[in-house]
Protein backbone atom coordinates (compact mmCIF):
# COMPACT_ATOMS: atom_id res chain seq x y z
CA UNK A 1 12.92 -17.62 4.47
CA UNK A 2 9.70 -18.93 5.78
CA UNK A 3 8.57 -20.97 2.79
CA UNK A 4 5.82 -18.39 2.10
CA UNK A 5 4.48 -16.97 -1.14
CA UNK A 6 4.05 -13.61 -1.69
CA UNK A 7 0.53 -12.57 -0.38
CA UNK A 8 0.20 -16.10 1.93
CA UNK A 9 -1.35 -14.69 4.93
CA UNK A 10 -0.25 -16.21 8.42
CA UNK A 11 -2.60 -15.34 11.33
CA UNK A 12 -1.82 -16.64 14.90
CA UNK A 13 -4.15 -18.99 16.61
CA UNK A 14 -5.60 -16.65 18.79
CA UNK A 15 -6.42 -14.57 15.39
CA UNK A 16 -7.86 -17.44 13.69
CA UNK A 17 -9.97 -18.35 16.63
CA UNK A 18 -11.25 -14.68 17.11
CA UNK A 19 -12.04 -15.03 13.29
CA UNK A 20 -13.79 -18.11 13.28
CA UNK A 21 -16.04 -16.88 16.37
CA UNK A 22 -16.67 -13.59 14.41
CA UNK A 23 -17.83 -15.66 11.34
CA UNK A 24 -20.06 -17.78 13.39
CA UNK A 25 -21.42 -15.09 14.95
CA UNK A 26 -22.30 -12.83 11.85
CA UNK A 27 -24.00 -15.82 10.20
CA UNK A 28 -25.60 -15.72 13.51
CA UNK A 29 -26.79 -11.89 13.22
CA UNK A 30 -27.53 -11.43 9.95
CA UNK A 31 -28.77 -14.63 8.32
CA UNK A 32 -30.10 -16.49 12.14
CA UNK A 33 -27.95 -18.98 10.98
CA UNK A 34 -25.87 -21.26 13.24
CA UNK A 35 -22.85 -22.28 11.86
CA UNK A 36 -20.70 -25.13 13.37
CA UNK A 37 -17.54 -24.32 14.40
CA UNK A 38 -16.00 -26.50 11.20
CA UNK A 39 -18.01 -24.75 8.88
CA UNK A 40 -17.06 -21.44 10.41
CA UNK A 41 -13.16 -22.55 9.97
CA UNK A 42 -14.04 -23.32 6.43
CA UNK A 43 -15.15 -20.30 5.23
CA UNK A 44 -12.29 -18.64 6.84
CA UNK A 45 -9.94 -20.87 5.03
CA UNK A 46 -11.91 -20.16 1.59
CA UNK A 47 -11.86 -16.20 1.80
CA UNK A 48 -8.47 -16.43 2.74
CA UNK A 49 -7.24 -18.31 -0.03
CA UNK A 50 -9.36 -16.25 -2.44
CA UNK A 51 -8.68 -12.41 -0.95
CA UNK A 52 -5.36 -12.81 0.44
CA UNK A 53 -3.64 -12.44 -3.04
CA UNK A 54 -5.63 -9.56 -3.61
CA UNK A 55 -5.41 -7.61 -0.49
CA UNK A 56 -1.42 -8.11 -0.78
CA UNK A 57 -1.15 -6.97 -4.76
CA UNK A 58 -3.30 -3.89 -3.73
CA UNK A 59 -1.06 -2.87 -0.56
CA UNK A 60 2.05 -3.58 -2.98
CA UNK A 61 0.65 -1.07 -5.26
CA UNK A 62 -0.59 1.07 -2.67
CA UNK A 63 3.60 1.10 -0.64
CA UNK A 64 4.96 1.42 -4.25
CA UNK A 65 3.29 4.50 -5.16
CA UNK A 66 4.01 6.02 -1.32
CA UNK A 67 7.84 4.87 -1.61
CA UNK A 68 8.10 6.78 -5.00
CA UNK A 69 6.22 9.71 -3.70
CA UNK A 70 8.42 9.49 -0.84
CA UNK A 71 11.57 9.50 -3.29
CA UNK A 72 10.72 12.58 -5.31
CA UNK A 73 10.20 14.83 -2.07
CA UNK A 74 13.55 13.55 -1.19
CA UNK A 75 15.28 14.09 -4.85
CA UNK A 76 13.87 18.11 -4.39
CA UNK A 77 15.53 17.79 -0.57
CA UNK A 78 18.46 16.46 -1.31
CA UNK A 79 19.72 18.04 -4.64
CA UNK A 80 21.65 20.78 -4.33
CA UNK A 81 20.62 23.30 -7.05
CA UNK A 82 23.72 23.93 -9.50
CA UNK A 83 24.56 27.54 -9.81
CA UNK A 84 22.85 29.03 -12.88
CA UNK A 85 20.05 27.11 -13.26
């Protein structure tokens, strides 16, 4: 066990980097904004702290209802019908 919470997010450097780049830039692009490096980092930090939880609860949701799909097609697979019925 990593110490981790559900729906902490862990990114590699290289992902956080690309990130903080892509945040820079789009400030950039869409607002002619520069944004310092720092800044950039900081805003990552605060939307992933604020959509992380969310992102995870909804892809729980989202592999709970495919598992139980997934378990009915296999109950009607599996089951052997019972003479009679």
């Amino acid at each position: 066990m990593t110490g981790r919470l559900p729906g902490d997010v862990e990114i590699s450097l290289e992902e956080r980097k690309a990130l903080i780049r892509d945040i820079a830039e789009f400030f950039d692009t869409q607002f002619e904004q520069e944004v310092s490096e720092f800044r950039a980092e900081m805003i990552l930090d605060f939307f992933l702290e604020k959509l992380s939880p969310v992102v995870y609860n909804s892809a729980i949701v989202d592999a709970r209802a495919f598992l139980s799909e997934r378990l009915e097609d296999m109950e009607a697979t599996l089951f052997a019908k019972a003479p009679g019925r």
